[in-house]
C-alpha atoms as a PDB file:
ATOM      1  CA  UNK A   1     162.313  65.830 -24.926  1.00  0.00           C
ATOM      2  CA  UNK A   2     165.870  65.722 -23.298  1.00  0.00           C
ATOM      3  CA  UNK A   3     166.710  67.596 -20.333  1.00  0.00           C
ATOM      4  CA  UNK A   4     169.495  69.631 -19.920  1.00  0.00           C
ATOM      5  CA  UNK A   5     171.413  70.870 -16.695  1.00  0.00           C
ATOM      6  CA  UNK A   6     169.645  73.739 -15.019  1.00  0.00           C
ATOM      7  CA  UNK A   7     166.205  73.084 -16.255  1.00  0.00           C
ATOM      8  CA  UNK A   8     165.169  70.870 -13.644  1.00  0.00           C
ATOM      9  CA  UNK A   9     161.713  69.610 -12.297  1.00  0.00           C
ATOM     10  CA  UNK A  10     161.083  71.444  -8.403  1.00  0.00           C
ATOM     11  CA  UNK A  11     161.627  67.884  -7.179  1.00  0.00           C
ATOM     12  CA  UNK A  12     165.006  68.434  -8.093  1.00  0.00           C
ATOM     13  CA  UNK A  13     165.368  72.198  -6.721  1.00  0.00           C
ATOM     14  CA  UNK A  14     167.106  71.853  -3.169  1.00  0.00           C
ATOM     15  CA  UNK A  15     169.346  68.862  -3.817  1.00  0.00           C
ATOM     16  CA  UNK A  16     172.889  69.596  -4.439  1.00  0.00           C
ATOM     17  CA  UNK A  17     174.190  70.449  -7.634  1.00  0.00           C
ATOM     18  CA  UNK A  18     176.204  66.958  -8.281  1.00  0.00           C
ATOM     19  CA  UNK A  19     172.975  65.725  -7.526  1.00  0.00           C
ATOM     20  CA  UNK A  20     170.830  67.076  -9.453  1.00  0.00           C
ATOM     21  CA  UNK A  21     173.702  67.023 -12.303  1.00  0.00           C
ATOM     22  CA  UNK A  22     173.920  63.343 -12.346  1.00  0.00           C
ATOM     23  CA  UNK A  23     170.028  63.057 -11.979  1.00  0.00           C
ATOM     24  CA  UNK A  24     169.875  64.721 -15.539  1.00  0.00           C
ATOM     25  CA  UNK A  25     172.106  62.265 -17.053  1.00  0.00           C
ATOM     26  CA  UNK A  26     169.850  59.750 -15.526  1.00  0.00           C
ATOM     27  CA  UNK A  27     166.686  61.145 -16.555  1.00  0.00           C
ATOM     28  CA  UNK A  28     167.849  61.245 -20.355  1.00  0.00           C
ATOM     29  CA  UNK A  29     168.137  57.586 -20.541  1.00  0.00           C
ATOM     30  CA  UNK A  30     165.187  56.263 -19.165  1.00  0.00           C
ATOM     31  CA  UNK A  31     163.376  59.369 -21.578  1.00  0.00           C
ATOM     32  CA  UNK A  32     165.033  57.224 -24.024  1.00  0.00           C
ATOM     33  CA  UNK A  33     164.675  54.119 -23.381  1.00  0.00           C
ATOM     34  CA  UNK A  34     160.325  54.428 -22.255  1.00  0.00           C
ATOM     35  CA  UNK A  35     159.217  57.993 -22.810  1.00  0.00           C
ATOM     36  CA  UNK A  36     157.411  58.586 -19.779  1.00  0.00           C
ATOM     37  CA  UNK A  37     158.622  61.414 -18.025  1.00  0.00           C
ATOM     38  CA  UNK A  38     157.242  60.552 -14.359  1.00  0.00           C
ATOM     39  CA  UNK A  39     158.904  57.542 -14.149  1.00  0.00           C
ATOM     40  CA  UNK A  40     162.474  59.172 -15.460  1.00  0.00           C
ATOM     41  CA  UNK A  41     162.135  61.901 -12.818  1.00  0.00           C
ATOM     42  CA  UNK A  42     161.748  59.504 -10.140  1.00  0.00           C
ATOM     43  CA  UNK A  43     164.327  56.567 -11.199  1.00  0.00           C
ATOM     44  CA  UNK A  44     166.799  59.799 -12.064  1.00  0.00           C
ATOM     45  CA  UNK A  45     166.488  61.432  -8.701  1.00  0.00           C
ATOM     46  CA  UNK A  46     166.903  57.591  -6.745  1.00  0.00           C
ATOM     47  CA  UNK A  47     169.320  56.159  -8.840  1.00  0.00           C
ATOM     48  CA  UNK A  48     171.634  59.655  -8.496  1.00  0.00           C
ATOM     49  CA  UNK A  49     170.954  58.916  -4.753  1.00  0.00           C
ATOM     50  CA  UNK A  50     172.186  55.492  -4.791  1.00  0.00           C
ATOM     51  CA  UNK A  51     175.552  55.930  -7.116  1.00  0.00           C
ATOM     52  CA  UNK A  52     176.735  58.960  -4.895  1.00  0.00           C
ATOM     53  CA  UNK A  53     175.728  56.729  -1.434  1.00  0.00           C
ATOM     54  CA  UNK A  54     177.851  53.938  -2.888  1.00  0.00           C
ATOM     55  CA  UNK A  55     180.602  56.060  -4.139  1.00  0.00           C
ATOM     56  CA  UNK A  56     181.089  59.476  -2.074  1.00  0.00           C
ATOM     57  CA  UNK A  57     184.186  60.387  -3.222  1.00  0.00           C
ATOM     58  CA  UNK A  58     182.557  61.489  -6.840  1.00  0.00           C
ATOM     59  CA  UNK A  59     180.468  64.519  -5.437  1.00  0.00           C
END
């Protein structure tokens, strides 16, 4: 089931919006790509991490 913006996991609660925004998009691929929802929470969440770490300027 896709995710939209807002309707987040509590993981996801206190990070920033950006964050959490970019997390979603994240999230929907790996849903699509292997279904398991545990795993897409935690790759989302990291890999948001990483891409605004690399690239600041975008938040």
């Amino acid at each position: 089931m896709p995710w939209y913006k807002g309707d987040d996991p509590p993981s996801y609660k206190n990070q920033p919006k950006y964050l959490r925004d970019k997390a979603t998009e994240i999230v929907n691929e790996v849903l699509k790509s292997t279904g398991n929802e545990g795993e897409a929470i935690a790759t989302g969440l990291k890999r948001a991490r990483e891409c605004f770490e690399e690239c600041p300027e975008e938040n």
